[in-house]
PDB file of N, CA and C in Angstrom:
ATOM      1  N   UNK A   1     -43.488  -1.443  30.984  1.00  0.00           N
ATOM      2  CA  UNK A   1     -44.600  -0.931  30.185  1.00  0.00           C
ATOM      3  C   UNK A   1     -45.554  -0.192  31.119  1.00  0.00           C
ATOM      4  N   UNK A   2     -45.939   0.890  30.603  1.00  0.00           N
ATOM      5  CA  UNK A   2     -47.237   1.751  31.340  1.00  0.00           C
ATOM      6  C   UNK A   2     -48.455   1.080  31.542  1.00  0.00           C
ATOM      7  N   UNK A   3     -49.383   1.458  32.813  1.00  0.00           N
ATOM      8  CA  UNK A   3     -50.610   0.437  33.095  1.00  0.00           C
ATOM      9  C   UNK A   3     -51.043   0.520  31.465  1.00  0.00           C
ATOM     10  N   UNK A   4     -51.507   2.007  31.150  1.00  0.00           N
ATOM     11  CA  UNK A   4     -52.285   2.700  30.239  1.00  0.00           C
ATOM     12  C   UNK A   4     -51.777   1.470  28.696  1.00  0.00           C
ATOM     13  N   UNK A   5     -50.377   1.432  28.391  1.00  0.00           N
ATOM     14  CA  UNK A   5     -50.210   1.033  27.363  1.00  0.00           C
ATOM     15  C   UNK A   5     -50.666  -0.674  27.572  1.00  0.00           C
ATOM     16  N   UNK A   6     -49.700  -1.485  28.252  1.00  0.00           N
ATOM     17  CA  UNK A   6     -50.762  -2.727  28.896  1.00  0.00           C
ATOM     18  C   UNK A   6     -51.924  -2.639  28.319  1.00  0.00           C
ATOM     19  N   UNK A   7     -53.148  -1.899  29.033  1.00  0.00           N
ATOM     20  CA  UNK A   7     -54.849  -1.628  28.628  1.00  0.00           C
ATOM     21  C   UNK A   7     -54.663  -1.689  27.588  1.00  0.00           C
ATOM     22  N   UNK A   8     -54.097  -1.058  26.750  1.00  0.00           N
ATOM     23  CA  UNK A   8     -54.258  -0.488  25.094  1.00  0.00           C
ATOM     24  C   UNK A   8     -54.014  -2.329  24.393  1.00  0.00           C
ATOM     25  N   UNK A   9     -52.810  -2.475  24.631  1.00  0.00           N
ATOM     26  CA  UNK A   9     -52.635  -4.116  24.364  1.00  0.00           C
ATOM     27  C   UNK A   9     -53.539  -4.926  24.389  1.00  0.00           C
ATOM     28  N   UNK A  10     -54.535  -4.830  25.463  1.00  0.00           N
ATOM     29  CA  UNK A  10     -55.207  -6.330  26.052  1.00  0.00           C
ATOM     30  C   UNK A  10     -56.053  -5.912  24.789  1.00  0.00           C
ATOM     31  N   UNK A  11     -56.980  -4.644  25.061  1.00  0.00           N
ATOM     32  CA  UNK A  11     -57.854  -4.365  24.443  1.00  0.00           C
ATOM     33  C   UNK A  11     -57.724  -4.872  22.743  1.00  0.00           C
ATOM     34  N   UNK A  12     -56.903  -3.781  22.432  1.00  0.00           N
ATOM     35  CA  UNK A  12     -56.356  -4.851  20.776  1.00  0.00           C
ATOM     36  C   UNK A  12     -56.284  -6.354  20.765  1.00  0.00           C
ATOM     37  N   UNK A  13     -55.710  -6.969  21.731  1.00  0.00           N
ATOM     38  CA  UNK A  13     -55.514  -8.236  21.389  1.00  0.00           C
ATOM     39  C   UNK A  13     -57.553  -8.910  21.324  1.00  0.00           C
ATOM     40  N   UNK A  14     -58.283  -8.527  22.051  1.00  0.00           N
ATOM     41  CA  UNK A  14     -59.296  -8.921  22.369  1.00  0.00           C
ATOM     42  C   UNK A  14     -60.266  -8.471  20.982  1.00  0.00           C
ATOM     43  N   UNK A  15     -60.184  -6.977  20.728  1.00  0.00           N
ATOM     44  CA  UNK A  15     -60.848  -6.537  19.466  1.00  0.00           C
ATOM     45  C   UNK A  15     -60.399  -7.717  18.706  1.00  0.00           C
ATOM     46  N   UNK A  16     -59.230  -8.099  18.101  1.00  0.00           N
ATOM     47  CA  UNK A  16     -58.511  -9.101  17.355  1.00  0.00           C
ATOM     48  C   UNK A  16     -59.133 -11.061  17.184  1.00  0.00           C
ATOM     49  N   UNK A  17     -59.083 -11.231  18.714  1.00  0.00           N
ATOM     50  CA  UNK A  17     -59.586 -12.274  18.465  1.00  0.00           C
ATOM     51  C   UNK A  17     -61.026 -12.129  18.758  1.00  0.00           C
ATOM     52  N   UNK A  18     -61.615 -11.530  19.506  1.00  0.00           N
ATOM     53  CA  UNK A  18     -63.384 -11.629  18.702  1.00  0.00           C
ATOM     54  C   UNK A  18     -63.500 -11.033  17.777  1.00  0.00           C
ATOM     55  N   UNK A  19     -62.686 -11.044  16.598  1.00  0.00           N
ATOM     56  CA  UNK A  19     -62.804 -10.337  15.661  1.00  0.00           C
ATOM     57  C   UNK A  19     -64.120  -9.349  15.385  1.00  0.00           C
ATOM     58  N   UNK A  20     -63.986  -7.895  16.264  1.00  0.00           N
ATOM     59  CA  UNK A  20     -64.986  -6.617  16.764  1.00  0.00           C
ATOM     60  C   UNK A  20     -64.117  -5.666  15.985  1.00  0.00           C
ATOM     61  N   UNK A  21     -64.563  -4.706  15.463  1.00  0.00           N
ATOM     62  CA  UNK A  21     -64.141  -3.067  15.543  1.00  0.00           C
ATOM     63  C   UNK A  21     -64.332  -2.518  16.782  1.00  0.00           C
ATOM     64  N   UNK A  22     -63.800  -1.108  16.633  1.00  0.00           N
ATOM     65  CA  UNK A  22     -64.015  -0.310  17.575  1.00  0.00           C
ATOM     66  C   UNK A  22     -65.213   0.112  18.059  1.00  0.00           C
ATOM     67  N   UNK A  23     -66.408   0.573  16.877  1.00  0.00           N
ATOM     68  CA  UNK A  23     -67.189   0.883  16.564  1.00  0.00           C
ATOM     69  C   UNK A  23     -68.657  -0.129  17.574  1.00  0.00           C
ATOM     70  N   UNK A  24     -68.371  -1.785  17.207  1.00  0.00           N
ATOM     71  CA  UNK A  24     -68.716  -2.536  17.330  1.00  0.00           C
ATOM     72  C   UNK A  24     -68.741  -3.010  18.794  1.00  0.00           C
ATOM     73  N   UNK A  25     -67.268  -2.752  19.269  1.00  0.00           N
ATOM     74  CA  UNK A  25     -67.119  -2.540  20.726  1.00  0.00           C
ATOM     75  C   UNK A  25     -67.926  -1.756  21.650  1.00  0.00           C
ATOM     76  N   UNK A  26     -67.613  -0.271  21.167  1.00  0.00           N
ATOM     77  CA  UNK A  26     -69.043   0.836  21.199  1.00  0.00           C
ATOM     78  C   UNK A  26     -70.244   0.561  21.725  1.00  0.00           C
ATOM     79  N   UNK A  27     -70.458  -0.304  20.420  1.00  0.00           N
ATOM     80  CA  UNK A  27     -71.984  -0.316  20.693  1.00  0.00           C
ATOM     81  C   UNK A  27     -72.818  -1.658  21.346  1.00  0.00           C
ATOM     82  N   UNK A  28     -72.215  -2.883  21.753  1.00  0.00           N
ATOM     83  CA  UNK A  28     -71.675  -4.080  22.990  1.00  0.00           C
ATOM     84  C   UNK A  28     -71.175  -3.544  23.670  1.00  0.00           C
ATOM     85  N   UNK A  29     -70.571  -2.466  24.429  1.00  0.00           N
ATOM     86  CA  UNK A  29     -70.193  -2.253  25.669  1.00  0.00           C
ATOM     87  C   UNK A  29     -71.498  -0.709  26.239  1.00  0.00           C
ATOM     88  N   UNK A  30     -71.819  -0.233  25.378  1.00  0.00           N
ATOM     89  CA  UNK A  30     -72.271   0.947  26.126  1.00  0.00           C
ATOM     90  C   UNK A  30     -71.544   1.918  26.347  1.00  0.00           C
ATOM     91  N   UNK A  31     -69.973   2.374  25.986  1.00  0.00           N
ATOM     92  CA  UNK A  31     -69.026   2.918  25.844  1.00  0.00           C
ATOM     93  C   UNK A  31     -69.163   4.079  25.044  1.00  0.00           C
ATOM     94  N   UNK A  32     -69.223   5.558  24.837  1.00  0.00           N
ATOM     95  CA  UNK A  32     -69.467   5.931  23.429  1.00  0.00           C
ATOM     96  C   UNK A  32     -67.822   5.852  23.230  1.00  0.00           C
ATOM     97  N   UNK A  33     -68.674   6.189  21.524  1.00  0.00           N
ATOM     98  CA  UNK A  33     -67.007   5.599  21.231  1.00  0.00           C
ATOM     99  C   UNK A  33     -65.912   6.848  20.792  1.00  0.00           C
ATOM    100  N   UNK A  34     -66.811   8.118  21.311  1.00  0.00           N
ATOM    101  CA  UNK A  34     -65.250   9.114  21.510  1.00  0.00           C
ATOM    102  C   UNK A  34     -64.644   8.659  23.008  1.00  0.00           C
ATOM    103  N   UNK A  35     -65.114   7.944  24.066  1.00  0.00           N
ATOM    104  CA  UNK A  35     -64.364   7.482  25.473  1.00  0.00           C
ATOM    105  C   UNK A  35     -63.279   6.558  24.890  1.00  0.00           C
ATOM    106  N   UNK A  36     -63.574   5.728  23.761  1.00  0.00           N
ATOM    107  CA  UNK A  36     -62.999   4.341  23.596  1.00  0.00           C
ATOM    108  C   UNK A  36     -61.448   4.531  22.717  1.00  0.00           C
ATOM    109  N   UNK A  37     -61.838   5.909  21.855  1.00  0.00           N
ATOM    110  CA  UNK A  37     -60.995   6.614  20.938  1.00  0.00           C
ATOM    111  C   UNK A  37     -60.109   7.117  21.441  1.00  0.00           C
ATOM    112  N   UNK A  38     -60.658   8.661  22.037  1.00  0.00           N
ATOM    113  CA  UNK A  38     -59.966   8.986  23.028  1.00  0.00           C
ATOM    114  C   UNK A  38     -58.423   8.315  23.704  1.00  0.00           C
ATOM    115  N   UNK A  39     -58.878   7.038  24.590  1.00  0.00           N
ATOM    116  CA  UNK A  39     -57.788   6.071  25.138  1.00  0.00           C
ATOM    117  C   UNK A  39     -57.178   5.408  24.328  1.00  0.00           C
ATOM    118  N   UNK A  40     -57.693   4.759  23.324  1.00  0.00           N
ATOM    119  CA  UNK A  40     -56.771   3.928  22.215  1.00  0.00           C
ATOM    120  C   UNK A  40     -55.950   4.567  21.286  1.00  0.00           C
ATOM    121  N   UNK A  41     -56.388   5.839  21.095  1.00  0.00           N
ATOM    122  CA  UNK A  41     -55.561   6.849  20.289  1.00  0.00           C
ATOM    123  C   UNK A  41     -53.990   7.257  21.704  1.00  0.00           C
ATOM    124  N   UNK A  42     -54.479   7.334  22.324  1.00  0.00           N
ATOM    125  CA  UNK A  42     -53.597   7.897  23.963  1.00  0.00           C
ATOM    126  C   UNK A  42     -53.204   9.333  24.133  1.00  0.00           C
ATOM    127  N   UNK A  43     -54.758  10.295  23.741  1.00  0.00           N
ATOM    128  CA  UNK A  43     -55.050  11.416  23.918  1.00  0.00           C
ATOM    129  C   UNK A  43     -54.956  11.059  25.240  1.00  0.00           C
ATOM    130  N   UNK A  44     -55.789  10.102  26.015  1.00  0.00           N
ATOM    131  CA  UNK A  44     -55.417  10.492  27.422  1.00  0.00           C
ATOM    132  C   UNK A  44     -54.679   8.887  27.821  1.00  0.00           C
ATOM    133  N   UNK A  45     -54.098   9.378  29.154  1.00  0.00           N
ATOM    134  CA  UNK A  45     -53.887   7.881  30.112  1.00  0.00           C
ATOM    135  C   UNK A  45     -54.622   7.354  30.655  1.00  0.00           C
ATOM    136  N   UNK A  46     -56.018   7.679  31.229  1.00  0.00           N
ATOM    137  CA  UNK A  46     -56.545   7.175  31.939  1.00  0.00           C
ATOM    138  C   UNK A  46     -58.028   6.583  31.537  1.00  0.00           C
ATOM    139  N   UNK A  47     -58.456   5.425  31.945  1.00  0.00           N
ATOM    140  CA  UNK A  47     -59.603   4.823  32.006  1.00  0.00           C
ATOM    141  C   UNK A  47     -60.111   4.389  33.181  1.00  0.00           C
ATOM    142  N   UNK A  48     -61.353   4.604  33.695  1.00  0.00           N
ATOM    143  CA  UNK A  48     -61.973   4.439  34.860  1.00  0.00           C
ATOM    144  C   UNK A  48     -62.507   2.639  34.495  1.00  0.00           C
ATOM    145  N   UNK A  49     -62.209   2.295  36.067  1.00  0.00           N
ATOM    146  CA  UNK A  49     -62.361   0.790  36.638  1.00  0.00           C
ATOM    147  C   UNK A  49     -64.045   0.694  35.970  1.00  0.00           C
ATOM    148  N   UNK A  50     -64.759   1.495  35.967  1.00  0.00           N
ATOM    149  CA  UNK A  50     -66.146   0.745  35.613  1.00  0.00           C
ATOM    150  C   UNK A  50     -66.736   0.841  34.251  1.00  0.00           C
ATOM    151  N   UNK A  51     -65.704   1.802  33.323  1.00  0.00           N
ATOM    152  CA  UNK A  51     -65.568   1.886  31.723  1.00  0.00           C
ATOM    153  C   UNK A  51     -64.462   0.440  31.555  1.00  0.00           C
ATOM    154  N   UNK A  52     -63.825   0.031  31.909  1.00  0.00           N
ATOM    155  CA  UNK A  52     -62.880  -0.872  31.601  1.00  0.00           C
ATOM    156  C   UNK A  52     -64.344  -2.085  31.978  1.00  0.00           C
ATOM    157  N   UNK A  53     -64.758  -2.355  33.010  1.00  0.00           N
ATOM    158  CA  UNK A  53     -65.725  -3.163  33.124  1.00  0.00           C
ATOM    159  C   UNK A  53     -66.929  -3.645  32.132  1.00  0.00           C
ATOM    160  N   UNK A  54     -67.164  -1.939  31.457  1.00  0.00           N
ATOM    161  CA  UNK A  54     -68.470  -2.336  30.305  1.00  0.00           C
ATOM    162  C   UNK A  54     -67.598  -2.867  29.346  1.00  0.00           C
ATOM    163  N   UNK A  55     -66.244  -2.307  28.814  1.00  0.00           N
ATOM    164  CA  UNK A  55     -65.463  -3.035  27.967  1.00  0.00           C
ATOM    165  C   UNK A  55     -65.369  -4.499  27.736  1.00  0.00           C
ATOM    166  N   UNK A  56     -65.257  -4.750  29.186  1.00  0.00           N
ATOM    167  CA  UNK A  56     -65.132  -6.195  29.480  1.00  0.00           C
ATOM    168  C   UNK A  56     -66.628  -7.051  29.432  1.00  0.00           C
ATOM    169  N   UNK A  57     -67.812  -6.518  29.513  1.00  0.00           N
ATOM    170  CA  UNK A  57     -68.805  -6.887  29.106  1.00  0.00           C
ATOM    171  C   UNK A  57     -69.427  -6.911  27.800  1.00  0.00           C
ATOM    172  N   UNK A  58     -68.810  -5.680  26.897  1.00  0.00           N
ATOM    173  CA  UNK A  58     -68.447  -5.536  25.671  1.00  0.00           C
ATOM    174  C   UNK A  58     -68.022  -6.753  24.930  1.00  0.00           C
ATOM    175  N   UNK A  59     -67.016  -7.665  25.504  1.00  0.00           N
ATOM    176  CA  UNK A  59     -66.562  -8.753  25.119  1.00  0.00           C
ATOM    177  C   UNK A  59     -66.600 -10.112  25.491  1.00  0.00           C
ATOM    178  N   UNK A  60     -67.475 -10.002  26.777  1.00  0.00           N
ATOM    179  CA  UNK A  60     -68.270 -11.050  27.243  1.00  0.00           C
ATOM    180  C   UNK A  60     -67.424 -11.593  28.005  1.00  0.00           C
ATOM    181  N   UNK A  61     -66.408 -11.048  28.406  1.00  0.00           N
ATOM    182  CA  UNK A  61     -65.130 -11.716  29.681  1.00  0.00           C
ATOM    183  C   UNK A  61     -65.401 -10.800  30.451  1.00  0.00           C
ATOM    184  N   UNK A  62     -64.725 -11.940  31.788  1.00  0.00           N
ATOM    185  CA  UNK A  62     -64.475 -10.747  33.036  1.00  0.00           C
ATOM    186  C   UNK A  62     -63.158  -9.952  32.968  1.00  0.00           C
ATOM    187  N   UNK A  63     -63.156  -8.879  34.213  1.00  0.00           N
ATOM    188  CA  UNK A  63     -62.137  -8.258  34.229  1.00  0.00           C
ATOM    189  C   UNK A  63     -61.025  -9.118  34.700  1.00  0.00           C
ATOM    190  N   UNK A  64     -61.353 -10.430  35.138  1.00  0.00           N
ATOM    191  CA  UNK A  64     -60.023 -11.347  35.677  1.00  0.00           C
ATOM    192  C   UNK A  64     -59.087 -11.535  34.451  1.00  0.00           C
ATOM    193  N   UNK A  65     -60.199 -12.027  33.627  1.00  0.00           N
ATOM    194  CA  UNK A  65     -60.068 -12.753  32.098  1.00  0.00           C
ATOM    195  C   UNK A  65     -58.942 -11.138  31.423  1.00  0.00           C
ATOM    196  N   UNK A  66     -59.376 -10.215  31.469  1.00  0.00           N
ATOM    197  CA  UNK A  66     -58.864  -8.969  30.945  1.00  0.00           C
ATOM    198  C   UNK A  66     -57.600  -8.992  32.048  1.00  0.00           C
ATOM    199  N   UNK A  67     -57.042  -9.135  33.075  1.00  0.00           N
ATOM    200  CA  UNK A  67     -55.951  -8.908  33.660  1.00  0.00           C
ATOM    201  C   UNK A  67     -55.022  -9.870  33.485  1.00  0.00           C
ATOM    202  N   UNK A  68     -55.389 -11.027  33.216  1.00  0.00           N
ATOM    203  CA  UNK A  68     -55.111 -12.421  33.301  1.00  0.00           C
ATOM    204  C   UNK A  68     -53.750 -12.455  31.816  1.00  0.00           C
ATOM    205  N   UNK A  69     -52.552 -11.249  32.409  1.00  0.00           N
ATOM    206  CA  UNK A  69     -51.468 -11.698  31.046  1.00  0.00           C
ATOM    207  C   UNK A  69     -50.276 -11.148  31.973  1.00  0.00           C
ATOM    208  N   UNK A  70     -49.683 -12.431  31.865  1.00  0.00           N
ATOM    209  CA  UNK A  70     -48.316 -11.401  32.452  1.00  0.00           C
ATOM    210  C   UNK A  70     -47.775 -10.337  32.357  1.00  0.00           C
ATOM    211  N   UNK A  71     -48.279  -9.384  31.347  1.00  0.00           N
ATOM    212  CA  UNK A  71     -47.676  -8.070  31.033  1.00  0.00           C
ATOM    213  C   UNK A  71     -48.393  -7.122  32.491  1.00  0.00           C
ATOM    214  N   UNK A  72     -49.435  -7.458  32.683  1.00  0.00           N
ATOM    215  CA  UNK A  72     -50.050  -6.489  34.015  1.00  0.00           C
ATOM    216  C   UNK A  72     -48.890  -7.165  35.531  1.00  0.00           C
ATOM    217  N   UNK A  73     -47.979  -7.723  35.198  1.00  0.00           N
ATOM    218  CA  UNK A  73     -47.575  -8.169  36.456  1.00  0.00           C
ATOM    219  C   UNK A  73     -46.446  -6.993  36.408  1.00  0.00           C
ATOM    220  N   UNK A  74     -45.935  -6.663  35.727  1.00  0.00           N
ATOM    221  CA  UNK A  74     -44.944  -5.970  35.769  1.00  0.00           C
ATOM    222  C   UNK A  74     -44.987  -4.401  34.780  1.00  0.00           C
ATOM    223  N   UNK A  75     -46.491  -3.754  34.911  1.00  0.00           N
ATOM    224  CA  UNK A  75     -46.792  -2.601  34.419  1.00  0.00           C
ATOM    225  C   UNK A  75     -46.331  -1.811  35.646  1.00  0.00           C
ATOM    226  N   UNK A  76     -46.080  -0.727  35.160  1.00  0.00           N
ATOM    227  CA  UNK A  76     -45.964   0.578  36.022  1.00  0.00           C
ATOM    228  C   UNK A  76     -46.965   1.187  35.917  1.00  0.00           C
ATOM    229  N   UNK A  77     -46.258   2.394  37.037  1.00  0.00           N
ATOM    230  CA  UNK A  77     -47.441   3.729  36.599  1.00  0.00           C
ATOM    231  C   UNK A  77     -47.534   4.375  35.732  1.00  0.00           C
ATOM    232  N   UNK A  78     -48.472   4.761  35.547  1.00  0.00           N
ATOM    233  CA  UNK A  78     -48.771   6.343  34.441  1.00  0.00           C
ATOM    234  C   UNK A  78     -47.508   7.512  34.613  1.00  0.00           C
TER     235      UNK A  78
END
């Protein structure tokens, strides 16, 4: 699996169980939410380490907590 798709995963799984929108994410992370769209749609591959961070503050976990699935053990590259 791609880093990018991985990200896309965690993220859903997390929208899911804090049961958040996108929207909602948005506006708890400080993110606008064409950055958040943008990546979840997979107009682009890439997300920067300190947008993934407000994400993760967005949801009140750390980024450990956000890496913390075996699927990042065995992501590739972009």
């Amino acid at each position: 699996m791609k880093l990018s798709d991985a990200i896309r995963k965690r993220i859903k799984f997390y929208l899911k169980e804090k049961n958040m929108n996108t929207w909602k994410l948005c506006k708890m992370s400080g993110i606008p939410c064409s950055t958040i769209s943008t990546f979840m749609s997979g107009k682009t591959e890439l997300i920067k380490l300190d947008t993934l961070l407000h994400i993760c503050e967005g949801f009140n976990i750390t980024l450990g907590e956000f890496f913390k699935d075996s699927m990042f053990d065995t992501a590739e590259q972009d």
